[in-house]
N, C-alpha and C. Protein backbone atom coordinates (compact mmCIF):
# COMPACT_ATOMS: atom_id res chain seq x y z
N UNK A 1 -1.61 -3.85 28.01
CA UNK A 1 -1.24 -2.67 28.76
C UNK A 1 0.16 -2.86 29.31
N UNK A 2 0.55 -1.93 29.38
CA UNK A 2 2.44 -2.00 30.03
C UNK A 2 2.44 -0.85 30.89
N UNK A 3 3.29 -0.93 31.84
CA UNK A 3 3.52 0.24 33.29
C UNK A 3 4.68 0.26 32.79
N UNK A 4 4.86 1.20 32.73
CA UNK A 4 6.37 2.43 33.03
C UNK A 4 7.02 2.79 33.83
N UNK A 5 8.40 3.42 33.85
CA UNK A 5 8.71 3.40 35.01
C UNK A 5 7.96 4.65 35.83
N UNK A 6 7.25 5.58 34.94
CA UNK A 6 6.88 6.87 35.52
C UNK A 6 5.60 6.94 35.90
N UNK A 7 5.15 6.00 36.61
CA UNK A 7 3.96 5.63 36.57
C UNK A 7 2.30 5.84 35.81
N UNK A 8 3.51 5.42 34.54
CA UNK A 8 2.37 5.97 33.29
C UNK A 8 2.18 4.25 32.86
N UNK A 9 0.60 4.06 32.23
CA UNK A 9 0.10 3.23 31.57
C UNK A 9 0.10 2.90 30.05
N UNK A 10 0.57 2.47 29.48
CA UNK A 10 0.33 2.62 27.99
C UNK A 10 -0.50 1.35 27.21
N UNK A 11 -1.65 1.55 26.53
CA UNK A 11 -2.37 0.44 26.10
C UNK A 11 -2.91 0.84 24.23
N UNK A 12 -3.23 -0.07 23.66
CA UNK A 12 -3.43 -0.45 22.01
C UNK A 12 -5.12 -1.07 22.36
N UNK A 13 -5.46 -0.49 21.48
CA UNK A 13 -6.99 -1.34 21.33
C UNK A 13 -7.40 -1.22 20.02
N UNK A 14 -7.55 -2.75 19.30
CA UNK A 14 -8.57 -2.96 18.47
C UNK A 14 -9.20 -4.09 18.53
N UNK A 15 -9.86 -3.80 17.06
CA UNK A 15 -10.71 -5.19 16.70
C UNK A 15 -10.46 -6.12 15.91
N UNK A 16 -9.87 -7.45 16.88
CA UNK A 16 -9.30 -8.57 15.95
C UNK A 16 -10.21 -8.70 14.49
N UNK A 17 -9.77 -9.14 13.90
CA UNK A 17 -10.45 -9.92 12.20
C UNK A 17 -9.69 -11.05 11.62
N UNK A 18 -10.73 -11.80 12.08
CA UNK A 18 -9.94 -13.64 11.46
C UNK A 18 -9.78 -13.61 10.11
N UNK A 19 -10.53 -12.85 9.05
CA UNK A 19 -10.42 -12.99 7.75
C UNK A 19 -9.84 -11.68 7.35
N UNK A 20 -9.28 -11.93 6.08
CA UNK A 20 -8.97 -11.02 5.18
C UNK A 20 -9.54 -9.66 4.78
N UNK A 21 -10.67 -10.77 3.69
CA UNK A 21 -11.63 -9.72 3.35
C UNK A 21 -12.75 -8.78 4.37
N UNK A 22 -12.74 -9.08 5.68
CA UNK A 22 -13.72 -8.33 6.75
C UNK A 22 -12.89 -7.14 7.09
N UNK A 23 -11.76 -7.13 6.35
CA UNK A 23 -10.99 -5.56 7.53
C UNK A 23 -11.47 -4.43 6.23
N UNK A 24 -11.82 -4.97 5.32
CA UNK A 24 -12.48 -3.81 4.53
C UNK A 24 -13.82 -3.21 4.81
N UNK A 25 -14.38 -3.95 5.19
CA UNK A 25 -15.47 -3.93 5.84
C UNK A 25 -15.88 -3.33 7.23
N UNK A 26 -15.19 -3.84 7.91
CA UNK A 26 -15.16 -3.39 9.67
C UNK A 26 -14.56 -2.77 10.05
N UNK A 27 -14.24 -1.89 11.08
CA UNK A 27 -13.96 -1.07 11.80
C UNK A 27 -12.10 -1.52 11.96
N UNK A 28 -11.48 -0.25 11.14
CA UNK A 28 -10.03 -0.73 10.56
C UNK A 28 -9.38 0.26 11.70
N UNK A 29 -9.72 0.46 12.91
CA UNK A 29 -8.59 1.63 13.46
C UNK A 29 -7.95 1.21 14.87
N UNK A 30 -6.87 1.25 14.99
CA UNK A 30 -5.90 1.05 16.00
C UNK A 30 -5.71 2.17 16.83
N UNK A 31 -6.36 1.98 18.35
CA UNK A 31 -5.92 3.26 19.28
C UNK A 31 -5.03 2.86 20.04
N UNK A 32 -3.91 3.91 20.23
CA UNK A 32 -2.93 3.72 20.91
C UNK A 32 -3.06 5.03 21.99
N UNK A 33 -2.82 4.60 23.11
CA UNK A 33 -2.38 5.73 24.25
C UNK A 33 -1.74 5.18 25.62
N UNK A 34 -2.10 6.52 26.12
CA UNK A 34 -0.61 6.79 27.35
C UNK A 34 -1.80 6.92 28.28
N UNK A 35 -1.71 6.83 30.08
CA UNK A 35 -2.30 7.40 30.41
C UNK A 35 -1.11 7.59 31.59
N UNK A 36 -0.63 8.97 32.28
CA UNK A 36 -0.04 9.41 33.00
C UNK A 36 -0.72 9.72 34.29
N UNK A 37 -0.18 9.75 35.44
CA UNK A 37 -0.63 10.25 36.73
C UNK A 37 -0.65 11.53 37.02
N UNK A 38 -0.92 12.54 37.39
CA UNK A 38 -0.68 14.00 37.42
C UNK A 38 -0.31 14.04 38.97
N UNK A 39 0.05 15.13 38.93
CA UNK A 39 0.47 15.55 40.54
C UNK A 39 -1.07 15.70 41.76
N UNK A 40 -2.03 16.63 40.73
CA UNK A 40 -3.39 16.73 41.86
C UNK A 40 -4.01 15.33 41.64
N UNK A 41 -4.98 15.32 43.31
CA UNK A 41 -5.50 13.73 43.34
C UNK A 41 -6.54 13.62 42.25
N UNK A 42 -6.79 12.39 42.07
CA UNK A 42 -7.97 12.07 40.80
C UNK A 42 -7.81 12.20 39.88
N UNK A 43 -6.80 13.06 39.46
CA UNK A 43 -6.71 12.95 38.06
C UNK A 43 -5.94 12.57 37.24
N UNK A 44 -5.69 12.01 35.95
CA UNK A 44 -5.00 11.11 34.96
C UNK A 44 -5.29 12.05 33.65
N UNK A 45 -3.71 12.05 33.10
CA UNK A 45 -3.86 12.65 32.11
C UNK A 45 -3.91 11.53 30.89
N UNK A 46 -4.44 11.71 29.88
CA UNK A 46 -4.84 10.82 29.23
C UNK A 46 -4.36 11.48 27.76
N UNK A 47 -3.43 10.65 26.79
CA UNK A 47 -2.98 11.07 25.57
C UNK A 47 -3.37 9.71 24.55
N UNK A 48 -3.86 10.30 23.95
CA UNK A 48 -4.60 8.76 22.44
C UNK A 48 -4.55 9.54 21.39
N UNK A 49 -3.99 8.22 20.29
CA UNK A 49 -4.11 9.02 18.98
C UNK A 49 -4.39 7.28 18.27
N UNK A 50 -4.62 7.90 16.81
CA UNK A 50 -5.24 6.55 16.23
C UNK A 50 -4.91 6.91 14.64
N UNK A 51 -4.47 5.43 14.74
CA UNK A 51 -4.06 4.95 13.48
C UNK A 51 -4.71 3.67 12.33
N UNK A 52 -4.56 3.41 11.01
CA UNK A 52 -5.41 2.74 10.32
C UNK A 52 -4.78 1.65 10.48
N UNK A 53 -5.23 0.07 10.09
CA UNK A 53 -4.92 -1.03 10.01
C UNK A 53 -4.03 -1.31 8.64
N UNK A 54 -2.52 -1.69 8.98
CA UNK A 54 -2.09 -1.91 7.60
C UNK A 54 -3.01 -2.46 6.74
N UNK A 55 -3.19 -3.47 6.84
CA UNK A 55 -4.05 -4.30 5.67
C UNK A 55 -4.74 -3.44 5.20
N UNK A 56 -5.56 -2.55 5.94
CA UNK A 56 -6.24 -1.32 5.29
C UNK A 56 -5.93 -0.74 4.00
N UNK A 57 -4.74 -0.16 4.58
CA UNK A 57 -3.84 0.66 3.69
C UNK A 57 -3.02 -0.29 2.39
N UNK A 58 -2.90 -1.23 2.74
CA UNK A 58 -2.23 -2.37 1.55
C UNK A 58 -3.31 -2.74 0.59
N UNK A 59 -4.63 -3.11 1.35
CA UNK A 59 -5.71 -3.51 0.16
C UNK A 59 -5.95 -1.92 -1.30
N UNK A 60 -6.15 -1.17 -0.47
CA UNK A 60 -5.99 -0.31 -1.44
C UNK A 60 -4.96 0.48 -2.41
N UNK A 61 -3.53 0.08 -2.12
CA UNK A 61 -2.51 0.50 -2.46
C UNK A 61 -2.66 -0.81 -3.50
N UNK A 62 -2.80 -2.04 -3.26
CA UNK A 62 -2.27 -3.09 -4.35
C UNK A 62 -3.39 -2.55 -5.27
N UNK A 63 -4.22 -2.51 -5.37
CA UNK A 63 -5.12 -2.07 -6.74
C UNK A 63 -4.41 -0.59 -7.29
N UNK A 64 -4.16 0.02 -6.56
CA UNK A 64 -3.12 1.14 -7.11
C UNK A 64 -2.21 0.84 -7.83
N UNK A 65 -1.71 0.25 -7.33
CA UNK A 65 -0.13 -0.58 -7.52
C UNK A 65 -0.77 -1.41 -9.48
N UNK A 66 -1.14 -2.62 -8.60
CA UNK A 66 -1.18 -3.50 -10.27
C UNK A 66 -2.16 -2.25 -11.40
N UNK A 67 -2.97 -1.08 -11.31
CA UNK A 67 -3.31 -0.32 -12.06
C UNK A 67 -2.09 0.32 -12.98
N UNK A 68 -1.55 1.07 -11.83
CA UNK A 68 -0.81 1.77 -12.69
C UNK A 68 0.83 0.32 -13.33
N UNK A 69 0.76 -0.45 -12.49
CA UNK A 69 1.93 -1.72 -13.75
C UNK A 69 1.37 -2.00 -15.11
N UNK A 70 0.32 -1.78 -14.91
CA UNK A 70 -0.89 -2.49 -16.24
C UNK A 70 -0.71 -1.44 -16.95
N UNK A 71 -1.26 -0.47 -16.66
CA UNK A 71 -0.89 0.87 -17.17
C UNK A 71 0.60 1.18 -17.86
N UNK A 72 1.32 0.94 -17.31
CA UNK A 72 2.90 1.06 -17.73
C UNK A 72 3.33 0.33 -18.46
N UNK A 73 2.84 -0.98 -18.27
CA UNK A 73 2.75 -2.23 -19.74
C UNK A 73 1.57 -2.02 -20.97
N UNK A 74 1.15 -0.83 -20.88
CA UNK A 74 0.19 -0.69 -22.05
C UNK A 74 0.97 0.19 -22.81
N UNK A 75 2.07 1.40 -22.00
CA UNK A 75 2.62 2.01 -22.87
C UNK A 75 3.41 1.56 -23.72
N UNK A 76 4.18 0.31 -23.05
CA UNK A 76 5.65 -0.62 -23.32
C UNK A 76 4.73 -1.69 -24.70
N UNK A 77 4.14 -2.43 -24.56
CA UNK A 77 3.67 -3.53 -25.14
C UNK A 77 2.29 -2.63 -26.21
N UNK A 78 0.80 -2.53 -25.72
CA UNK A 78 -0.06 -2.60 -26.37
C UNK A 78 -1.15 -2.21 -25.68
N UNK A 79 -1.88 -0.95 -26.43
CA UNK A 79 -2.60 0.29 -25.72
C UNK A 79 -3.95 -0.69 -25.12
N UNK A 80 -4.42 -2.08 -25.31
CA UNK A 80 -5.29 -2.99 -25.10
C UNK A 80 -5.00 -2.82 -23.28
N UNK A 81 -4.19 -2.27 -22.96
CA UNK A 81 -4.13 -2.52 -21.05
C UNK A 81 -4.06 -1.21 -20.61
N UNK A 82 -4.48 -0.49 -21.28
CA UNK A 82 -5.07 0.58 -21.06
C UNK A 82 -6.64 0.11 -20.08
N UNK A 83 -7.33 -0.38 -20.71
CA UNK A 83 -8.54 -0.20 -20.25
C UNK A 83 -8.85 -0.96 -19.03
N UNK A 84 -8.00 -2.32 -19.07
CA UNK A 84 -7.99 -3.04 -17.25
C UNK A 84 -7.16 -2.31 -16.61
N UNK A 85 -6.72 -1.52 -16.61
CA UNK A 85 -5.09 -0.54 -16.10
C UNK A 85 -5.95 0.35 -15.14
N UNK A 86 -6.84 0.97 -16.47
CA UNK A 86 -7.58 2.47 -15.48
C UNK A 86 -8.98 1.74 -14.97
N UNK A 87 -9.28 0.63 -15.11
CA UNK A 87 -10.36 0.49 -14.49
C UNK A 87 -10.09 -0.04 -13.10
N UNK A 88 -8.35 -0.80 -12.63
CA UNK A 88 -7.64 -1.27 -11.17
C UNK A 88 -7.77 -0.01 -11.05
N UNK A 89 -7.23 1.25 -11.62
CA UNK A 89 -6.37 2.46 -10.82
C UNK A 89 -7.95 3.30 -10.72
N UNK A 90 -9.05 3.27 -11.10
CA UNK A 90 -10.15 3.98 -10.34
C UNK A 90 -10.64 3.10 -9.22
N UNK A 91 -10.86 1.91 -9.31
CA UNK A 91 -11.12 0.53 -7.99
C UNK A 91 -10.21 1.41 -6.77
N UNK A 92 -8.57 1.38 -6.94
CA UNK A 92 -8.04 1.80 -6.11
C UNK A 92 -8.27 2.90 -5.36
N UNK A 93 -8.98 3.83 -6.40
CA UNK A 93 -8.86 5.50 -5.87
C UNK A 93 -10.14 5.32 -5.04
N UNK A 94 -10.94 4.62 -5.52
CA UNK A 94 -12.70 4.79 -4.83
C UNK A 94 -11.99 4.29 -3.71
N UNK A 95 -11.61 3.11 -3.41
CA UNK A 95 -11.30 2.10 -2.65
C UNK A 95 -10.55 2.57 -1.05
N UNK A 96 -9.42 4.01 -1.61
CA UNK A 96 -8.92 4.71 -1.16
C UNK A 96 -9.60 5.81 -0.30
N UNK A 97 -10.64 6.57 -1.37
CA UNK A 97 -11.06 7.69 -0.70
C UNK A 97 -12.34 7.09 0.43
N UNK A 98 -13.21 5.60 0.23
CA UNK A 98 -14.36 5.22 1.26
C UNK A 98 -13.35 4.91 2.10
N UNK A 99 -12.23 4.55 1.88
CA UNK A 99 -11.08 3.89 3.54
C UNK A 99 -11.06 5.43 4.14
N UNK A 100 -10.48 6.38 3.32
CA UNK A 100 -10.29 7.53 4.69
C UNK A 100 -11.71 7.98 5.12
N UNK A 101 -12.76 8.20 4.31
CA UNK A 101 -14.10 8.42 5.26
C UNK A 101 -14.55 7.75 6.24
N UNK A 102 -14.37 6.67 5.73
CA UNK A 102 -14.29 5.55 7.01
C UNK A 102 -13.88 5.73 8.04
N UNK A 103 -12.55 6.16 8.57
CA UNK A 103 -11.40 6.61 8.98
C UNK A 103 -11.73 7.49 10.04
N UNK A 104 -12.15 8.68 8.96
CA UNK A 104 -12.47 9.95 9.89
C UNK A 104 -13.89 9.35 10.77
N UNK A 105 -15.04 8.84 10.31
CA UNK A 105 -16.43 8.55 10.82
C UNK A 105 -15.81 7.41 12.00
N UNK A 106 -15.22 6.73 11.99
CA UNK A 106 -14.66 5.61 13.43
C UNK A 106 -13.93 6.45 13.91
N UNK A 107 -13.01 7.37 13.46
CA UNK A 107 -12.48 8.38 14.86
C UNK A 107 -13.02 9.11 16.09
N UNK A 108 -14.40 9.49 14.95
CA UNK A 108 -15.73 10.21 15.86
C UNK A 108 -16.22 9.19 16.68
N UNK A 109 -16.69 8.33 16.67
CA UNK A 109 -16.89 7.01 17.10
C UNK A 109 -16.33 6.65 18.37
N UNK A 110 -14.80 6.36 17.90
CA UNK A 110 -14.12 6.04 19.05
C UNK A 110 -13.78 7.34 20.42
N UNK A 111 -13.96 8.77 19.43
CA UNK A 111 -13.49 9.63 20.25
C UNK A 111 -15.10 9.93 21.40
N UNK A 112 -16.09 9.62 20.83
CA UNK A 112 -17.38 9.82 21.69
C UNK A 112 -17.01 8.65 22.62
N UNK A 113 -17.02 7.41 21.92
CA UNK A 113 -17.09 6.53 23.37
C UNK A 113 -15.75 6.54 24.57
N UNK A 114 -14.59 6.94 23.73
CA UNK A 114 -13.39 7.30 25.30
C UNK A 114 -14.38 8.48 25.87
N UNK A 115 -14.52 9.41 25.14
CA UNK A 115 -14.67 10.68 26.65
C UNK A 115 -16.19 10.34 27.72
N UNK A 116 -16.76 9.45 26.91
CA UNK A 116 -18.52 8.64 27.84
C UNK A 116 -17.86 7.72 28.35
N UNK A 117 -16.67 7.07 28.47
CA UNK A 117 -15.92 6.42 28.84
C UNK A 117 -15.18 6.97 30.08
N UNK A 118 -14.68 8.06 29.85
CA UNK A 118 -13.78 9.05 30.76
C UNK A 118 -14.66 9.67 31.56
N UNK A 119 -15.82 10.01 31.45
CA UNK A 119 -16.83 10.81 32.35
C UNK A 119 -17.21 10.05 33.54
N UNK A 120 -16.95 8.75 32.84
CA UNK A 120 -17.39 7.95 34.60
C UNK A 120 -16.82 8.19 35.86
C-alpha cells in the first residue's frame, strides 16, 4: 500500500505462485486500486480495476507463437509441419479462450468478495 499526497491509498493484491506451471491453473488476476477520502464523514471512495498475470498471457501466446513459426516453416521447407504447426496453434487458441473465461469467472469472484468486503 502507498499514501499519497492527497490523502488517497493505493494498493495491488494477488496471489503469489512459486511455480510456473500453477499460474495456469490458479487464480491469474492482479487487483489494483485507489482508495480516496471524500469530503462527507465515513465515506471512501473506492476505484479497482483488474488485470491478468503476464505469465498468463505469455503461456498462451508462446504456443501461438511456435504454432504459427512451425506453420511458416512448413510453407518455406515441407508441408510435414503443417500438422505439429496447427495442432501448437489450436493448444494456443483453447489455451487462450479457458484463460479469458477464467478471467471473467475470478472477476466475479473478486468483485463479490470487495463489495462483502466493503459492506462491513
Amino acid at each position: 500500500m502507498d499514501h499519497d499526497k492527497n490523502d488517497s491509498v493505493t494498493f495491488k493484491v494477488r496471489k503469489r505462485v512459486l511455480y510456473g506451471p500453477q499460474i495456469i491453473f490458479r487464480n491469474h488476476i492482479i487487483v489494483n486500486g485507489k482508495m480516496v477520502k471524500s469530503d462527507t464523514e465515513n465515506e471512501t471512495e473506492v476505484e479497482i480495476s483488474f488485470t491478468q498475470h503476464f505469465l498468463t498471457k505469455l503461456d498462451a501466446s508462446v504456443y501461438l507463437g511456435f504454432g504459427l513459426i512451425i506453420i511458416i516453416l512448413g510453407i518455406i521447407r515441407s508441408a510435414i509441419l503443417y500438422i505439429p504447426g496447427g495442432i501448437l496453434l489450436a493448444i494456443g487458441i483453447a489455451l487462450w479462450i479457458d484463460v479469458q473465461k477464467r478471467f471473467g469467472r475470478d472477476i466475479q469472484k473478486y468483485k463479490i468478495l470487495i463489495s462483502e468486503i466493503l459492506e462491513l
